[in-house]
PDB file of N, CA and C in Angstrom:
ATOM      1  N   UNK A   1       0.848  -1.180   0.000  1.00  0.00           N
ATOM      2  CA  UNK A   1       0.000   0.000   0.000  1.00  0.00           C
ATOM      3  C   UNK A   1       0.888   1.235   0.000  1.00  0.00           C
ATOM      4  N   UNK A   2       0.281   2.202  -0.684  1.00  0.00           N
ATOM      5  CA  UNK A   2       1.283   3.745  -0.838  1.00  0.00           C
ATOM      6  C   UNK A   2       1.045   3.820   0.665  1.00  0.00           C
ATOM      7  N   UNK A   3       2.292   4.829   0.890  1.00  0.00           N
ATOM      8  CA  UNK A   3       2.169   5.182   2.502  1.00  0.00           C
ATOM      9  C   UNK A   3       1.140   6.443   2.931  1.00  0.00           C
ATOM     10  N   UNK A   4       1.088   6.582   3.614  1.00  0.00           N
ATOM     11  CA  UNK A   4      -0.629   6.790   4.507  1.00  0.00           C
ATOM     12  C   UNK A   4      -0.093   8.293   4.230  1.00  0.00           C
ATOM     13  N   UNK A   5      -1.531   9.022   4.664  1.00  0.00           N
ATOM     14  CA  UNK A   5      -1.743  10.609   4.739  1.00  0.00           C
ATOM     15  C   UNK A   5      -0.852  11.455   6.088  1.00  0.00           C
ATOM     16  N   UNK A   6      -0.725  10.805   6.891  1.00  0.00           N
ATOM     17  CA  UNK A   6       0.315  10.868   7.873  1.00  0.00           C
ATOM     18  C   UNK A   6       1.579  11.127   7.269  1.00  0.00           C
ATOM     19  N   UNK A   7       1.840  10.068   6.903  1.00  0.00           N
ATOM     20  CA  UNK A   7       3.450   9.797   6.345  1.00  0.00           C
ATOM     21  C   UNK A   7       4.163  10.494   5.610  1.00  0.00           C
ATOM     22  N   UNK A   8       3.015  10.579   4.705  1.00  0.00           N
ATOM     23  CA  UNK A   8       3.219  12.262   3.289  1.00  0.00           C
ATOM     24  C   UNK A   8       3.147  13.367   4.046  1.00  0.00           C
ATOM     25  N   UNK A   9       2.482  13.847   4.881  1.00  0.00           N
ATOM     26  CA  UNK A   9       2.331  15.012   6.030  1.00  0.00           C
ATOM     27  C   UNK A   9       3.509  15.349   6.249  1.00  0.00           C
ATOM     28  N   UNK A  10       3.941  14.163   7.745  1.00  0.00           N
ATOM     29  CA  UNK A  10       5.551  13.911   7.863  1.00  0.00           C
ATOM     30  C   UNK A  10       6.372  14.601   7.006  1.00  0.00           C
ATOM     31  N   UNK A  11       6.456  13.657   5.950  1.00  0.00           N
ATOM     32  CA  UNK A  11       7.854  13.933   5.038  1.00  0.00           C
ATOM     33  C   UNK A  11       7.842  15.353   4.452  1.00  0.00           C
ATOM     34  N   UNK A  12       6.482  15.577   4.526  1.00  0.00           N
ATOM     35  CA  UNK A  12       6.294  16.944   3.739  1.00  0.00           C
ATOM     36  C   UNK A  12       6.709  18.030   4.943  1.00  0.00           C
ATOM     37  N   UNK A  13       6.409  18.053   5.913  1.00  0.00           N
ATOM     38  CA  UNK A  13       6.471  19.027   7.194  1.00  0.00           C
ATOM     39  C   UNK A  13       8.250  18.986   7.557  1.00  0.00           C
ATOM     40  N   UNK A  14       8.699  17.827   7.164  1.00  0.00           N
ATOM     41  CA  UNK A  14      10.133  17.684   7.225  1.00  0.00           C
ATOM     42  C   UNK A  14      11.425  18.632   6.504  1.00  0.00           C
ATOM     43  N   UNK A  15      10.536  18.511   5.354  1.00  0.00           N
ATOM     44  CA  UNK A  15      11.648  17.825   3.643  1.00  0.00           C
ATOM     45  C   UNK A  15      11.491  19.435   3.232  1.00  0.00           C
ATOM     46  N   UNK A  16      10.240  20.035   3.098  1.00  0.00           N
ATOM     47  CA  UNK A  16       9.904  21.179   2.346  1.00  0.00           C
ATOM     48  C   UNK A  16      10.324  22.260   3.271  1.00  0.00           C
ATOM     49  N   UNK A  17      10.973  23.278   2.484  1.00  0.00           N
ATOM     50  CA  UNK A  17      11.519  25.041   2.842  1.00  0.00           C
ATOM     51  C   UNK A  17      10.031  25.461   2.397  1.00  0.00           C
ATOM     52  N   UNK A  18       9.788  25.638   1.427  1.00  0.00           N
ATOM     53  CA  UNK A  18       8.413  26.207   0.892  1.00  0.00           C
ATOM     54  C   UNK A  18       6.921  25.883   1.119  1.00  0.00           C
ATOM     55  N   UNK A  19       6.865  25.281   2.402  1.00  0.00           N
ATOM     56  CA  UNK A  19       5.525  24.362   2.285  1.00  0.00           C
ATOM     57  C   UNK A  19       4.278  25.162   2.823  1.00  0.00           C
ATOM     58  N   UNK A  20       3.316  24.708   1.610  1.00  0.00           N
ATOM     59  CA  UNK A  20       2.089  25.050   2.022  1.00  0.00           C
ATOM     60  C   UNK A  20       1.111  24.556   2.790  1.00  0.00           C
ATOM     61  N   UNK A  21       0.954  25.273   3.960  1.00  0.00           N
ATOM     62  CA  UNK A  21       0.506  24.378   5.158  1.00  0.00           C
ATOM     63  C   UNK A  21      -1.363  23.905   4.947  1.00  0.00           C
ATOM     64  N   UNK A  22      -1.704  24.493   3.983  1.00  0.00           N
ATOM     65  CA  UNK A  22      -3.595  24.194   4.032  1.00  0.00           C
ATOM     66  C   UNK A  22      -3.612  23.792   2.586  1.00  0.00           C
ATOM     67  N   UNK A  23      -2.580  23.738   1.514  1.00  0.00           N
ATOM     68  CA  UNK A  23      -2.610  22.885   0.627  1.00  0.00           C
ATOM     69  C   UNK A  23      -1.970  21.635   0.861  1.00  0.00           C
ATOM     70  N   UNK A  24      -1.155  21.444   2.133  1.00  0.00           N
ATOM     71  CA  UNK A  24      -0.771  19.815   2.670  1.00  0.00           C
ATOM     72  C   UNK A  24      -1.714  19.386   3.036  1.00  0.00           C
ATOM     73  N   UNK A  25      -2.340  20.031   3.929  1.00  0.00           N
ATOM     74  CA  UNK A  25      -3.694  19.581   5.125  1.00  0.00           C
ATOM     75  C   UNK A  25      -4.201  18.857   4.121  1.00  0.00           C
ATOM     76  N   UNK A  26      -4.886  19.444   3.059  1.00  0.00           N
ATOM     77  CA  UNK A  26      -6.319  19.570   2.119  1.00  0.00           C
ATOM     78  C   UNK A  26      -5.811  18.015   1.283  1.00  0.00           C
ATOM     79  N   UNK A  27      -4.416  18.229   0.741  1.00  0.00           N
ATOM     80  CA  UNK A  27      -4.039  16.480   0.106  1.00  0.00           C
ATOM     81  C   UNK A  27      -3.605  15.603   1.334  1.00  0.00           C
ATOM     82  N   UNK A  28      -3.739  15.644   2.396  1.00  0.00           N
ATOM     83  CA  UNK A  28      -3.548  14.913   3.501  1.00  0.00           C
ATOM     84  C   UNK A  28      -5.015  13.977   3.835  1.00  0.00           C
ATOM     85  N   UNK A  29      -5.998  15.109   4.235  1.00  0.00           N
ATOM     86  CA  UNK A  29      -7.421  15.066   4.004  1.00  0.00           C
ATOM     87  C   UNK A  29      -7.858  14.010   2.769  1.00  0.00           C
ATOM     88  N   UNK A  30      -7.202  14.204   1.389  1.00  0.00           N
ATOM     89  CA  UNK A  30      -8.171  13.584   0.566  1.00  0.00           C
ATOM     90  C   UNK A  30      -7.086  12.280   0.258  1.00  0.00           C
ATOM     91  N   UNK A  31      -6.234  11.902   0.705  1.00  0.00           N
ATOM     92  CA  UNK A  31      -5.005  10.549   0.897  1.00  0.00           C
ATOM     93  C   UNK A  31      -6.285  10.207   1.621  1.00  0.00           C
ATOM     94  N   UNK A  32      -5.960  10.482   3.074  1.00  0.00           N
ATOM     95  CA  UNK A  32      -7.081   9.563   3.865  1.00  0.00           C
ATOM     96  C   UNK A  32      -8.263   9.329   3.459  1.00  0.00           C
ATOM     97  N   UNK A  33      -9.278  10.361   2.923  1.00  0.00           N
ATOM     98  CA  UNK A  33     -10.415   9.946   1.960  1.00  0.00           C
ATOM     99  C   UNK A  33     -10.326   8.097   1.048  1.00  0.00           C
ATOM    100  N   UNK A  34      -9.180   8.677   0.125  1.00  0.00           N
ATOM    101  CA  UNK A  34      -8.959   7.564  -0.826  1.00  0.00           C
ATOM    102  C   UNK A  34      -8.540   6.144   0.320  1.00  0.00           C
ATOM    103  N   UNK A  35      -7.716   6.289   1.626  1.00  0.00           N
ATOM    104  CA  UNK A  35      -7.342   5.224   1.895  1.00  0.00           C
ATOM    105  C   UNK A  35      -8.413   4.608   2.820  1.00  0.00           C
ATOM    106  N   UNK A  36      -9.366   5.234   3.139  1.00  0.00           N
ATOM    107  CA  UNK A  36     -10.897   4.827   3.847  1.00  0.00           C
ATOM    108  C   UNK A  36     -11.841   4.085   2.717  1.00  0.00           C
ATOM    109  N   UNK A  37     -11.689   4.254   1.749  1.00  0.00           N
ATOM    110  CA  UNK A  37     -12.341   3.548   0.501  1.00  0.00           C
ATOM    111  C   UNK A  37     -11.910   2.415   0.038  1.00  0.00           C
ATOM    112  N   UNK A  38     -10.703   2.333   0.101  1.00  0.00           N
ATOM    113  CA  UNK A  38      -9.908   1.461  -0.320  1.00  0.00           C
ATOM    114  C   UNK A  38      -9.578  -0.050   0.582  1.00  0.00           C
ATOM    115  N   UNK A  39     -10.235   0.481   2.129  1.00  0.00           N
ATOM    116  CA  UNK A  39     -10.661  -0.400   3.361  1.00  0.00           C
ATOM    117  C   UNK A  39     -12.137  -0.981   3.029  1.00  0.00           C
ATOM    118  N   UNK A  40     -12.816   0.439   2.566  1.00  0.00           N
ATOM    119  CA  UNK A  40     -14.402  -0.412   2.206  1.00  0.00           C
ATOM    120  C   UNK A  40     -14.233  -1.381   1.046  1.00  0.00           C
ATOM    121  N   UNK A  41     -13.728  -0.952   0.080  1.00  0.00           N
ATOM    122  CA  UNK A  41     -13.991  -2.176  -0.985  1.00  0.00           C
ATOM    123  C   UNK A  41     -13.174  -3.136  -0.694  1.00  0.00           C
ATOM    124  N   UNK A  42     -12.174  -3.198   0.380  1.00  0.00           N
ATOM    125  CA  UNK A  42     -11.037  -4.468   0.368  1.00  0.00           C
ATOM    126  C   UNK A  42     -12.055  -5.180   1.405  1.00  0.00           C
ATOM    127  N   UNK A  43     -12.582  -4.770   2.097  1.00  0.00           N
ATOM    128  CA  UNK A  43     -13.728  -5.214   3.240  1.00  0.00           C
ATOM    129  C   UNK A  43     -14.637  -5.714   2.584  1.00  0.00           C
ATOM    130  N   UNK A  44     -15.494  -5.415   2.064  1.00  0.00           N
ATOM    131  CA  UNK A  44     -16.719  -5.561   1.098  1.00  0.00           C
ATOM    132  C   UNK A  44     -16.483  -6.670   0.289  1.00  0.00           C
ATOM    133  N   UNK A  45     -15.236  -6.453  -1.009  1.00  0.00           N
ATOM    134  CA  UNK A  45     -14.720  -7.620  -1.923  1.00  0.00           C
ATOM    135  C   UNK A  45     -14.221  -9.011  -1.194  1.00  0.00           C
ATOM    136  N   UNK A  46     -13.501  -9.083  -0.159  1.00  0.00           N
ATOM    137  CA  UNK A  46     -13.858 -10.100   0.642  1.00  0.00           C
ATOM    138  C   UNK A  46     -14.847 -10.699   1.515  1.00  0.00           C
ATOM    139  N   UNK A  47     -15.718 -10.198   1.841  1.00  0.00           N
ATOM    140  CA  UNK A  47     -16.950 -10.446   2.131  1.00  0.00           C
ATOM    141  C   UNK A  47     -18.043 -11.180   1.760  1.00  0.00           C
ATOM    142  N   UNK A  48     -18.426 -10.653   0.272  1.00  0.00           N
ATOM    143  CA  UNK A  48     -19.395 -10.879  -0.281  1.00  0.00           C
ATOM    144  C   UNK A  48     -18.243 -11.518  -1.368  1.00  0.00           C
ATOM    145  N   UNK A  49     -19.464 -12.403  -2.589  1.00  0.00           N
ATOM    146  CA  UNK A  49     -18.971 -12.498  -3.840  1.00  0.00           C
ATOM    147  C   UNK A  49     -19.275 -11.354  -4.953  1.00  0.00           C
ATOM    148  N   UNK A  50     -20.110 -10.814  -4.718  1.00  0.00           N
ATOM    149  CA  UNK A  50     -19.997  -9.396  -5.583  1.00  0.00           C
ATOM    150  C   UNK A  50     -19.543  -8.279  -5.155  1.00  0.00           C
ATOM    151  N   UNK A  51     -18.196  -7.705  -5.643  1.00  0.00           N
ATOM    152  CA  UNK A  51     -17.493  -6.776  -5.580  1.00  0.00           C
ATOM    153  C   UNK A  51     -18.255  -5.463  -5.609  1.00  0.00           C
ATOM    154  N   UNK A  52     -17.972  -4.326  -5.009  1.00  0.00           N
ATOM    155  CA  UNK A  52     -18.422  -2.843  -5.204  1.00  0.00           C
ATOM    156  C   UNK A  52     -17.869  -2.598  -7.101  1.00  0.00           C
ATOM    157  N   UNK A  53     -18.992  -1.722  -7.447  1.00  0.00           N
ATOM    158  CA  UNK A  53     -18.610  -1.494  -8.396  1.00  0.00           C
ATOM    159  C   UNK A  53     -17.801  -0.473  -8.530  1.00  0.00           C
ATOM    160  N   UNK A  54     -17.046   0.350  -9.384  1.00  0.00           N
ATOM    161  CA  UNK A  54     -16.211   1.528  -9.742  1.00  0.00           C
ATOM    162  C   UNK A  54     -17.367   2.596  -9.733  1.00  0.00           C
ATOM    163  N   UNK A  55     -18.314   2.739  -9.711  1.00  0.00           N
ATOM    164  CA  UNK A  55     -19.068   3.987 -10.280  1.00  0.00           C
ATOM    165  C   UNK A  55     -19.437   4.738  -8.172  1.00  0.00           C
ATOM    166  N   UNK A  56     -18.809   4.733  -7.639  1.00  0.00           N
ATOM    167  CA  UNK A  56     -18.956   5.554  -6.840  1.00  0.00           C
ATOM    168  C   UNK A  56     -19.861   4.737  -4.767  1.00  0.00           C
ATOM    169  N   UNK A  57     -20.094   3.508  -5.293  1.00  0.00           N
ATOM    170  CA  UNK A  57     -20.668   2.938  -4.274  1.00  0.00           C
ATOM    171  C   UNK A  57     -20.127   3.428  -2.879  1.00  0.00           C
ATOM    172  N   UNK A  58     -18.607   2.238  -2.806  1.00  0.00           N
ATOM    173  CA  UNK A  58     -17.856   3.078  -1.727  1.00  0.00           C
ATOM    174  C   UNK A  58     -17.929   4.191  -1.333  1.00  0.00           C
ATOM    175  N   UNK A  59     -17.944   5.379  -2.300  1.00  0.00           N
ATOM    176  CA  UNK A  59     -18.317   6.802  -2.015  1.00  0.00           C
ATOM    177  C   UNK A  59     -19.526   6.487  -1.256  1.00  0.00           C
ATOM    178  N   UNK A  60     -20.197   6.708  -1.508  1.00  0.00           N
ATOM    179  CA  UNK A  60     -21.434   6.983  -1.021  1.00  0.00           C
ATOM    180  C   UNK A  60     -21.616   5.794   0.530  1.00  0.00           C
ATOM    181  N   UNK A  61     -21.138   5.038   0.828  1.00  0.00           N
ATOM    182  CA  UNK A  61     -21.236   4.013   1.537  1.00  0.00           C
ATOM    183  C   UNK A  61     -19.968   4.869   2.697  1.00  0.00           C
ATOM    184  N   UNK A  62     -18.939   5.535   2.441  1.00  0.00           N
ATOM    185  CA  UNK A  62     -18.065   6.571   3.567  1.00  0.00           C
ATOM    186  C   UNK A  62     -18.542   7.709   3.709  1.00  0.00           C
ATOM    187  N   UNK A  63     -19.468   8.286   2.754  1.00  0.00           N
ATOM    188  CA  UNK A  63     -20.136   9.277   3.396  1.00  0.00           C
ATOM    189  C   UNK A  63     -21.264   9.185   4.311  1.00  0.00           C
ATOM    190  N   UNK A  64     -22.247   7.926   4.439  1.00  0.00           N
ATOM    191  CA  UNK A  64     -22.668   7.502   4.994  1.00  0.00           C
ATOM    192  C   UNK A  64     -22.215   7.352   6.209  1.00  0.00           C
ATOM    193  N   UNK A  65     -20.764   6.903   6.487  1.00  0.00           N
ATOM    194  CA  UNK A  65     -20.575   6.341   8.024  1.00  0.00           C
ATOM    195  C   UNK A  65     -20.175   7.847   7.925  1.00  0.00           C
ATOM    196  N   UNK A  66     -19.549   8.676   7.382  1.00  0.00           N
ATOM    197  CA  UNK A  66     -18.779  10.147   8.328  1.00  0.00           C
ATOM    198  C   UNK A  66     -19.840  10.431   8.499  1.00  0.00           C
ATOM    199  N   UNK A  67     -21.086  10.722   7.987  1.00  0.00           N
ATOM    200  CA  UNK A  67     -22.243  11.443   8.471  1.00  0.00           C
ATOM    201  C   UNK A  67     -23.414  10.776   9.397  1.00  0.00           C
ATOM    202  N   UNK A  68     -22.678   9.517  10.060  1.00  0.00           N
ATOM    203  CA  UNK A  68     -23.269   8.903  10.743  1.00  0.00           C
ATOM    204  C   UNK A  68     -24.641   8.206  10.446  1.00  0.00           C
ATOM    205  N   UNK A  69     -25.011   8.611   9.520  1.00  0.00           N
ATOM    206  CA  UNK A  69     -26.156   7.517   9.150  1.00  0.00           C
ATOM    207  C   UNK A  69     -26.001   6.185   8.703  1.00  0.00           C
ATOM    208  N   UNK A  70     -24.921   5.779   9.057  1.00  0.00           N
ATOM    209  CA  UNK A  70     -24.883   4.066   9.396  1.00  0.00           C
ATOM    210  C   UNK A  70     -23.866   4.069  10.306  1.00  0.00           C
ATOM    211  N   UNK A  71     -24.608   3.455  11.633  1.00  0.00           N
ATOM    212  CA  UNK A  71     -24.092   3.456  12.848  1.00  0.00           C
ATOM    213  C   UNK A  71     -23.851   1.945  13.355  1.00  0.00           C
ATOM    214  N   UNK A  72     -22.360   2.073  13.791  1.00  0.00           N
ATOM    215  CA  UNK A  72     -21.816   0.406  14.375  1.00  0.00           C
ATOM    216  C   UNK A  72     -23.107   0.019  15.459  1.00  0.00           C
ATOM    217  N   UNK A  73     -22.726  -1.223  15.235  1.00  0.00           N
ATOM    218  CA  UNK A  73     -23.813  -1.973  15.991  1.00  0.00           C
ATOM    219  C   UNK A  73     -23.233  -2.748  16.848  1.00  0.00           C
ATOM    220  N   UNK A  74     -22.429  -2.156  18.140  1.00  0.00           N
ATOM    221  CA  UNK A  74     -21.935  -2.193  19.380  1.00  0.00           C
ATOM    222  C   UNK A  74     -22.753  -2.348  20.252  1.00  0.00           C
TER     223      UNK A  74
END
């Protein structure tokens, strides 16, 4: 797996003289986006025998849990 939104943060908060601190945040933000999706369909595709499709499912299935309308069942 590419390394996490953290990691790029890191190296970036490290490495860069010039760094833009709310254009890191903002691709930090959407790394983790992509790597929360990438948990649902690896979750999901093992799960079931029918895979999420490409057209946006996952999406809509992480906006769901950030906005809490699908709540763990603890």
């Amino acid at each position: 797996m590419k390394e996490t939104a953290v990691e790029w943060l890191s190296d970036h908060l490290v490495n860069e003289m010039n760094f833009d601190y709310w254009k890191a945040i903002d691709k930090a933000k959407e790394m983790e986006r992509e790597q929360m999706i990438y948990i649902i369909k690896t979750y999901h595709n093992n799960l079931f025998y029918l895979p999420l499709s490409e057209n946006g499912e996952a999406d809509r299935i992480l906006d769901l849990i950030l906005t809490k309308q699908i709540k763990p069942k603890l």
